[in-house]
Protein backbone atom coordinates (compact mmCIF):
# COMPACT_ATOMS: atom_id res chain seq x y z
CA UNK A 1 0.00 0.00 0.00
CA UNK A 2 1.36 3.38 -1.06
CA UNK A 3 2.04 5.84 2.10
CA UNK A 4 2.17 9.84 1.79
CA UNK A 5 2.54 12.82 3.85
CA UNK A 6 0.63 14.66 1.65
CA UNK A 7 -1.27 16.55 4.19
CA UNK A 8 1.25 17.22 6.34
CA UNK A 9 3.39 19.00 3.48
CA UNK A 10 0.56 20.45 2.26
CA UNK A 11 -0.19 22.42 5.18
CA UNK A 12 3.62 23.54 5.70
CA UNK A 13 3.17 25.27 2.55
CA UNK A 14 -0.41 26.41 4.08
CA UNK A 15 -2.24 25.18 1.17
CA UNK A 16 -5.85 24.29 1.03
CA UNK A 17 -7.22 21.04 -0.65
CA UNK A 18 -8.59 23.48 -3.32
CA UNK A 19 -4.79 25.40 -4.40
CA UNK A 20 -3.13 22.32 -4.50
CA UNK A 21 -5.54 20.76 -6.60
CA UNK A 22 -5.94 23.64 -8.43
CA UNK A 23 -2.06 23.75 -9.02
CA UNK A 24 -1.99 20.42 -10.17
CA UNK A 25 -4.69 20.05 -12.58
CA UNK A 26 -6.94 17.48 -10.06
CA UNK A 27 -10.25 18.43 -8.15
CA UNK A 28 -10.30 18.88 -4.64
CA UNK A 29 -11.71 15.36 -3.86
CA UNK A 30 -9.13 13.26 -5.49
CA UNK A 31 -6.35 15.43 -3.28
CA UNK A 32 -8.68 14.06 -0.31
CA UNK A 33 -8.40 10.38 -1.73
CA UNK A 34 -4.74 10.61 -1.53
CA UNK A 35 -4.61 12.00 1.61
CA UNK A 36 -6.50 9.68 3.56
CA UNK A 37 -5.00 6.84 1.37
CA UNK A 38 -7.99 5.98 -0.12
CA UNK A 39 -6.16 6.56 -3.98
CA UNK A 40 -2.80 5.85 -5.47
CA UNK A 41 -2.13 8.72 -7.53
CA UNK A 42 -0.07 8.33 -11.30
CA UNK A 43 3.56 8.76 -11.64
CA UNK A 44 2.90 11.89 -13.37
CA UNK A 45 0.46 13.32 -10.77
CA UNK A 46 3.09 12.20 -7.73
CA UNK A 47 5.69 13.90 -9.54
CA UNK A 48 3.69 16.98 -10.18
CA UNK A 49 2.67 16.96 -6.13
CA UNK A 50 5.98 16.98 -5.09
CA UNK A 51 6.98 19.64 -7.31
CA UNK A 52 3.83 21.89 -6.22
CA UNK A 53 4.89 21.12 -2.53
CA UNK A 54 8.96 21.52 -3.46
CA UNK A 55 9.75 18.49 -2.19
CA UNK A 56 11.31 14.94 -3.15
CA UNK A 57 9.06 12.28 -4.56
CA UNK A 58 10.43 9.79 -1.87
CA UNK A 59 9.42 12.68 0.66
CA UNK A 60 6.27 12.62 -0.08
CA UNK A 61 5.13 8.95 -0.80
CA UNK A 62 6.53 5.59 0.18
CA UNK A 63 5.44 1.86 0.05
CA UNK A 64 4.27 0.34 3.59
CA UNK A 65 6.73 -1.35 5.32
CA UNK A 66 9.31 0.29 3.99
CA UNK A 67 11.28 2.57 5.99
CA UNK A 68 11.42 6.41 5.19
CA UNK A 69 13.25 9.36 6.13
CA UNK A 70 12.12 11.28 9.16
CA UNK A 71 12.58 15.23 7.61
């Protein structure tokens, strides 16, 4: 199961559901979805997440069990 810290980076960056979504070409449900887990975005909408929120792909999303870096 894919893993994300979407939320969390989204709000260090204070944006709402709606900016990011709007930033990134998705409505504000589907950034929900990810959020809560409940959706495994693309390739080319993780990539275009972690370059809206300025951060590494591996940052943002990760598969369970799998370790990942505390930042």
């Amino acid at each position: 199961m894919l893993k994300n810290r979407l939320k969390e980076l989204r709000a260090r960056h204070s944006f709402t559901q709606v900016e990011l979504a709007k930033q990134v070409g998705v409505t504000r449900q589907t950034i929900g979805f990810i959020e809560k887990g409940e959706f495994s975005p693309s390739v080319t909408l993780a990539l275009k997440l972690a370059h809206a929120l300025d951060c590494d792909l591996n940052e943002l999303f990760w598969l369970e069990g799998e370790e990942k870096d505390e930042k």
